[in-house]
Protein backbone atom coordinates (compact mmCIF):
# COMPACT_ATOMS: atom_id res chain seq x y z
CA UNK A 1 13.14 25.04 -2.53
CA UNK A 2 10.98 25.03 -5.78
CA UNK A 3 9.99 22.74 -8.35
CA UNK A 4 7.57 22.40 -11.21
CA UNK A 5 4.81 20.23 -10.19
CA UNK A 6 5.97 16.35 -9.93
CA UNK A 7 3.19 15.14 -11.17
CA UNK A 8 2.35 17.49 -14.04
CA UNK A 9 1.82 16.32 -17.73
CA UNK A 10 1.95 12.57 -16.32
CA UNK A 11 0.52 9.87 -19.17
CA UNK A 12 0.74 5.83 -19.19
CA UNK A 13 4.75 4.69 -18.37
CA UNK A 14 6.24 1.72 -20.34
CA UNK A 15 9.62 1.05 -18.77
CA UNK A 16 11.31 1.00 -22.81
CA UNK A 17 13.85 -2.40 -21.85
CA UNK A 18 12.55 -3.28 -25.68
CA UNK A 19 15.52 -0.88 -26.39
CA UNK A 20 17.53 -3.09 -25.07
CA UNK A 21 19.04 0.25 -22.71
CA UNK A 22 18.14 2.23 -19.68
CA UNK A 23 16.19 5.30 -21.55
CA UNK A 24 17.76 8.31 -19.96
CA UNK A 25 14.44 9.73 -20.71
CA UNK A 26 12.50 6.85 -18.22
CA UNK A 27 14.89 5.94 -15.79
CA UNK A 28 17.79 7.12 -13.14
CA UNK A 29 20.40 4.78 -12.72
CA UNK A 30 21.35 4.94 -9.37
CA UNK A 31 19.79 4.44 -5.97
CA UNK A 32 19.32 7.53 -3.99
CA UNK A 33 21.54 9.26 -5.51
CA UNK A 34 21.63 12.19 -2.94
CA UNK A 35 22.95 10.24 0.13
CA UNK A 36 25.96 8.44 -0.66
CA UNK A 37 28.67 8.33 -3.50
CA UNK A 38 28.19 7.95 -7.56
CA UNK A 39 30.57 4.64 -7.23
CA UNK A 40 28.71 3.32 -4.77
CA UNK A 41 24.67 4.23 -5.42
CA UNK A 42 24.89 3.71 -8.90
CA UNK A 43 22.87 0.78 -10.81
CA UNK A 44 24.86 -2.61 -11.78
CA UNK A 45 22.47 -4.01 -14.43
CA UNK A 46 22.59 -5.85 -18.03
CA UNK A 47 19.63 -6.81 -20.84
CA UNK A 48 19.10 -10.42 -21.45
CA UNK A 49 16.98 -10.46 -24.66
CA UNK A 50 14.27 -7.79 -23.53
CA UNK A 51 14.89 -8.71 -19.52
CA UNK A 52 16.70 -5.91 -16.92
CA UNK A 53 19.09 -7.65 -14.96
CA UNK A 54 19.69 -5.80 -12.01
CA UNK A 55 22.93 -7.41 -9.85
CA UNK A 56 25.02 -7.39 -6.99
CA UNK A 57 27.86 -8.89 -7.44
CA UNK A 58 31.37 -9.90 -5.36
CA UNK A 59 32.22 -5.94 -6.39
CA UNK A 60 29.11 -4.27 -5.40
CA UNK A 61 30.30 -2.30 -2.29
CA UNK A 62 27.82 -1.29 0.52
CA UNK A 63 25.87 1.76 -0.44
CA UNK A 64 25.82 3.97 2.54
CA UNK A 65 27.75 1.97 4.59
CA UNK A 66 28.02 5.16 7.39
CA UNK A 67 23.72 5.06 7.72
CA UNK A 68 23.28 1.78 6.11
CA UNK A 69 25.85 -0.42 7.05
CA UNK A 70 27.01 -3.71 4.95
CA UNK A 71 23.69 -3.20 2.46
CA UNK A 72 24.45 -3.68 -1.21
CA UNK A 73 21.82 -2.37 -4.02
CA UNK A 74 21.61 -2.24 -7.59
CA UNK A 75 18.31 0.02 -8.19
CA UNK A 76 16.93 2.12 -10.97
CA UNK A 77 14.45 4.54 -9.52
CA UNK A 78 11.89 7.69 -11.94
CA UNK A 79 12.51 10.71 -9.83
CA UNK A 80 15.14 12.67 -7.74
CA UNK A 81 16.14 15.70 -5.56
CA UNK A 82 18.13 16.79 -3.16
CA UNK A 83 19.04 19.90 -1.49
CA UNK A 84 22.48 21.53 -1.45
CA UNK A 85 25.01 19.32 -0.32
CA UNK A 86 25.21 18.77 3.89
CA UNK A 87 21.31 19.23 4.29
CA UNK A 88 18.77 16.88 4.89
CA UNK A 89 16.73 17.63 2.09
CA UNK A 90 15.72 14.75 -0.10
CA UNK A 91 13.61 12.12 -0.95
CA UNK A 92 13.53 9.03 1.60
CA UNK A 93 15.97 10.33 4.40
CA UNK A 94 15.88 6.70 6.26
CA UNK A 95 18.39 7.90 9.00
CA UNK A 96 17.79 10.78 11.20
CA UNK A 97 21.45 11.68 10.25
CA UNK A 98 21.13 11.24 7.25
CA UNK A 99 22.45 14.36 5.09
CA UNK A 100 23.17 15.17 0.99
CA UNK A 101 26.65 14.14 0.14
CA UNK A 102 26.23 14.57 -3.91
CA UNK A 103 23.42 17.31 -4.60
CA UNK A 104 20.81 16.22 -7.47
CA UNK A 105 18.74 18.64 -9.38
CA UNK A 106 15.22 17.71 -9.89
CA UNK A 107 14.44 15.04 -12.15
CA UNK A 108 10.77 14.03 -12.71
CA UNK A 109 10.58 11.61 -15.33
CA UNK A 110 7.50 9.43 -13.65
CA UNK A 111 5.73 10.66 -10.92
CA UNK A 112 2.06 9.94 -10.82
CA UNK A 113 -0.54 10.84 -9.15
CA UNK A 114 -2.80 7.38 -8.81
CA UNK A 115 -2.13 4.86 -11.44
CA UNK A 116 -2.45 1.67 -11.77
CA UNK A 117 1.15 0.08 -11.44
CA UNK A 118 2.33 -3.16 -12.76
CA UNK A 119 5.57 -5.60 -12.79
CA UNK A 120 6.13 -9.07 -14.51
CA UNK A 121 9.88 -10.32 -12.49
CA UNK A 122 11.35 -13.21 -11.28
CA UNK A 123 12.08 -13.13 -7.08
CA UNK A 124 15.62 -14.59 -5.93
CA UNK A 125 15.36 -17.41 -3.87
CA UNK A 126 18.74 -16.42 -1.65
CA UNK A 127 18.60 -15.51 1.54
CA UNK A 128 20.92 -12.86 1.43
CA UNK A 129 18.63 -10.89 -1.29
CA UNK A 130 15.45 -9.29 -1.49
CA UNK A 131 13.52 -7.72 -4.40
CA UNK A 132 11.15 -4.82 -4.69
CA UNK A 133 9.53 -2.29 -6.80
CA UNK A 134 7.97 0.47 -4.76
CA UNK A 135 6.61 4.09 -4.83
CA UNK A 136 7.66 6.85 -2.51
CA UNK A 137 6.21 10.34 -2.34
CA UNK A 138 8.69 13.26 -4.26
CA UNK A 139 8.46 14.85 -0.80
CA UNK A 140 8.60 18.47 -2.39
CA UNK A 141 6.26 19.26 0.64
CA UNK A 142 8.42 16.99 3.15
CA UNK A 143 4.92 14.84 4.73
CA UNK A 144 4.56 13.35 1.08
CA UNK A 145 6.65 11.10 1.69
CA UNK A 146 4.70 7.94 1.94
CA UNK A 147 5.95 4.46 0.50
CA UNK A 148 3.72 2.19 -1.29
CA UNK A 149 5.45 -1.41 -2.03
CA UNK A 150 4.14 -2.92 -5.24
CA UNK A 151 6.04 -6.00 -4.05
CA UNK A 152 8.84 -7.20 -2.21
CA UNK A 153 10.13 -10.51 -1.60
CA UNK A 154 13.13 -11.84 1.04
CA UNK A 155 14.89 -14.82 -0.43
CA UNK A 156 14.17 -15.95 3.20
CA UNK A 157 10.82 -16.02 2.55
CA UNK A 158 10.78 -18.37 -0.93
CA UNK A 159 10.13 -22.25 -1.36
CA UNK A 160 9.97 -24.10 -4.19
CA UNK A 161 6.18 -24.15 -4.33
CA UNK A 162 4.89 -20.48 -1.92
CA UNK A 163 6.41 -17.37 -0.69
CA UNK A 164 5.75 -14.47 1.38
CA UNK A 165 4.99 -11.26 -0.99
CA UNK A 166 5.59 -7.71 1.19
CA UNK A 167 2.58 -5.50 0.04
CA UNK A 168 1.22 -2.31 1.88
CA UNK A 169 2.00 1.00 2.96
CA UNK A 170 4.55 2.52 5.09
CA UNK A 171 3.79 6.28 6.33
CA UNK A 172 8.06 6.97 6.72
CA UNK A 173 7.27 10.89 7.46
CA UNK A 174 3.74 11.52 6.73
CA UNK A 175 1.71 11.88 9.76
CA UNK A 176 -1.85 11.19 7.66
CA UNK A 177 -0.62 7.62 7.19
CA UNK A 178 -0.51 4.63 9.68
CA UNK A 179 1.75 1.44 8.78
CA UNK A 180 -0.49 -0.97 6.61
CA UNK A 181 1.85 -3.70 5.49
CA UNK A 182 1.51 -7.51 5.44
CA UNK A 183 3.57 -10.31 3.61
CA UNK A 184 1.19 -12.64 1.70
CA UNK A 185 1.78 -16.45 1.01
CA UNK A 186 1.29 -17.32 -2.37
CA UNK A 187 1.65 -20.62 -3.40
CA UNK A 188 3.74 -19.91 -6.81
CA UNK A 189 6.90 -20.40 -7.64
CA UNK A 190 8.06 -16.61 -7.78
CA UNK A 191 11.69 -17.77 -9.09
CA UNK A 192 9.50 -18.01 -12.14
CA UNK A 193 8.14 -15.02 -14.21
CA UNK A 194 4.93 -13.62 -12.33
CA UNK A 195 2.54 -10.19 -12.81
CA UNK A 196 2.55 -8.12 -9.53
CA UNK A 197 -0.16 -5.09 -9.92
CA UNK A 198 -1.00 -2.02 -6.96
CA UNK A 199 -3.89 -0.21 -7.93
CA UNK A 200 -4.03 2.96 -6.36
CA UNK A 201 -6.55 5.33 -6.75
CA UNK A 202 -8.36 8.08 -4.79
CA UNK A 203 -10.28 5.72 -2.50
CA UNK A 204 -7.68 3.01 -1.76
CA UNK A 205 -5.00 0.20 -3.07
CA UNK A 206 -5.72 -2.93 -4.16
CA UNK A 207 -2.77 -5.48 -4.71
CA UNK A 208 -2.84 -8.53 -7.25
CA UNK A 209 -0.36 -11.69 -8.14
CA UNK A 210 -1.00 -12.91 -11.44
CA UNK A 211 -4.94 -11.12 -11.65
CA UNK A 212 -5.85 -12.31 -8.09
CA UNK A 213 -6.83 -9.95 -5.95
CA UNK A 214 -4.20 -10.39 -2.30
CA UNK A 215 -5.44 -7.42 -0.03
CA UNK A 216 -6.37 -4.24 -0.17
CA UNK A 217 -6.07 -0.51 1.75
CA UNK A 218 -8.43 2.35 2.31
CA UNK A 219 -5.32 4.66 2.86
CA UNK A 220 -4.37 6.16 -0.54
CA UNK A 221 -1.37 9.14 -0.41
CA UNK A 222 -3.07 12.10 -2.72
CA UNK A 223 0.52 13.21 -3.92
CA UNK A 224 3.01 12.16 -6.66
CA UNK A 225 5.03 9.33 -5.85
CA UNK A 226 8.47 7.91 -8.08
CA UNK A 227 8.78 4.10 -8.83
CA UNK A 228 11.60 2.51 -7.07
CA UNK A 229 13.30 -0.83 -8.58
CA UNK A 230 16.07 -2.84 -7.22
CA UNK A 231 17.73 -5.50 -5.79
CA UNK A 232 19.30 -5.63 -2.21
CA UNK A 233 21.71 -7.88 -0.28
CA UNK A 234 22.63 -8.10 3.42
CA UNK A 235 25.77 -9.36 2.77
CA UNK A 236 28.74 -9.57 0.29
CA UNK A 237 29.35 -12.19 -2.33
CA UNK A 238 32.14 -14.78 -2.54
CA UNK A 239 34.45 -13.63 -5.41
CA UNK A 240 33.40 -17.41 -6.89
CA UNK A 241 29.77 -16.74 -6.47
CA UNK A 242 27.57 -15.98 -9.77
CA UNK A 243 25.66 -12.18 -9.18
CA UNK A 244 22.65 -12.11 -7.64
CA UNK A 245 20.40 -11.11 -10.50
CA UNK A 246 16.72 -9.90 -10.32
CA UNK A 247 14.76 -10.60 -13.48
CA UNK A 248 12.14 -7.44 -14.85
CA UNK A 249 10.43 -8.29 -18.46
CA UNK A 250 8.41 -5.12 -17.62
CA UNK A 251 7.52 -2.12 -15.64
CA UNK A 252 3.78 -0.22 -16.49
CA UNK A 253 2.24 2.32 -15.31
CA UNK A 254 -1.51 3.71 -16.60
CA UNK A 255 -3.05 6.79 -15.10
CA UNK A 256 -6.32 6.05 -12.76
CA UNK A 257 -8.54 9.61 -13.21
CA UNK A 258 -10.12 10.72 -9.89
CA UNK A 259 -13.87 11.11 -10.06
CA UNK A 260 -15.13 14.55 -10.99
């Protein structure tokens, strides 16, 4: 299968929620798109002022329940392929059986090569829901596939006052990479509005919270990778219960230049 170049004509990304839409032009609304169902991978999501509001709600069905079983997401994500339908082609296959059930052309609307990538969101604080924005390789060679998570946070992991903050790399099906994760206290409030930055570049990652530096990585995938943003729950919602509802003021993304 051939595409142009993922990561060809790539500049700075601002995620455009000023707009007070989803800019075609930015984002995909759906969750990997390729695997399940339109009904059931697309993105549940509203603006409030210049916030996204991505939500699961009481009607949010699971999203792959035959690989996935009872998970619900509401994503948005900068990138997509597939192969034809019934093949495993596509980006993140996290199932061995895994296999295309709706066919996507290529879409590469953000795909950097190294970049420094930033997000300002508030975490959910219930245990049924975790946050996230990650990266993951356009696998149009199938080892680029490598994750990097910018954050993610498990309700189960927030107090009023800290919280655990998932940061590192996961290798998925790239043989040069070795799992290189950890989940950092902080002692924040990250119900509240807070600046979550990887900076990847040729020689390594570094992660921040809020400017302060919270580990870094000598392990840096050399190949363009799509942002991934979403919320996920591990179970359904009472049809009383208000949405869970992940907060984004913003998204970034500024190109890091590798040295000559």
């Amino acid at each position: 299968m051939t595409h142009r170049l993922a990561s060809a004509g790539v500049a700075a990304f601002r995620d455009g929620f000023e707009t007070g839409r989803l800019d075609p032009a930015r984002w995909i609304a759906a969750y990997l798109p390729q695997w399940s169902t339109p009904d059931r991978t697309a993105a549940r999501y509203r603006f409030d002022r210049e916030r996204l509001a991505l939500e699961i709600s009481a009607e949010t069905v699971p999203w792959c329940p035959q690989h996935d079983g009872e998970l619900r997401v509401s994503s948005i994500q900068t990138g997509v392929f597939s192969g034809p339908a019934g093949s495993p082609i596509g980006q993140h296959r996290f199932a061995d059986a895994v296999r295309v059930v709706t066919p996507q052309p290529a879409r590469w609307l953000y795909t950097p090569t190294f970049a420094r990538v930033g997000i300002r969101a508030s975490a959910i604080a219930d245990p049924r829901a975790m946050v996230a924005l990650w990266m993951i390789g356009t696998e149009e060679v199938p080892e680029a596939s490598g994750e990097i998570c910018v954050m993610e946070v498990f309700g189960r992991d927030v107090a009023p006052d800290r919280a655990g903050i998932g940061m590192g790399v996961h290798p998925h099906h790239d043989p040069r990479l070795r799992d290189d994760f950890e989940r950092v206290e902080v002692a924040l409030d990250v119900t509240e509005p807070h600046d979550y930055v990887a900076e990847w570049t040729p020689s390594g990652i570094t992660w921040s919270v809020d400017g302060r530096v919270a580990r870094t990585s000598a392990q840096s995938p050399g190949y363009p990778m799509q942002l991934m943003l979403g919320v996920y729950a591990f179970a359904g919602l009472g049809r009383d219960e208000r949405p869970l509802a992940f907060f984004v003021e913003r998204v970034t993304g500024d190109p890091i230049e590798p040295p000559p």
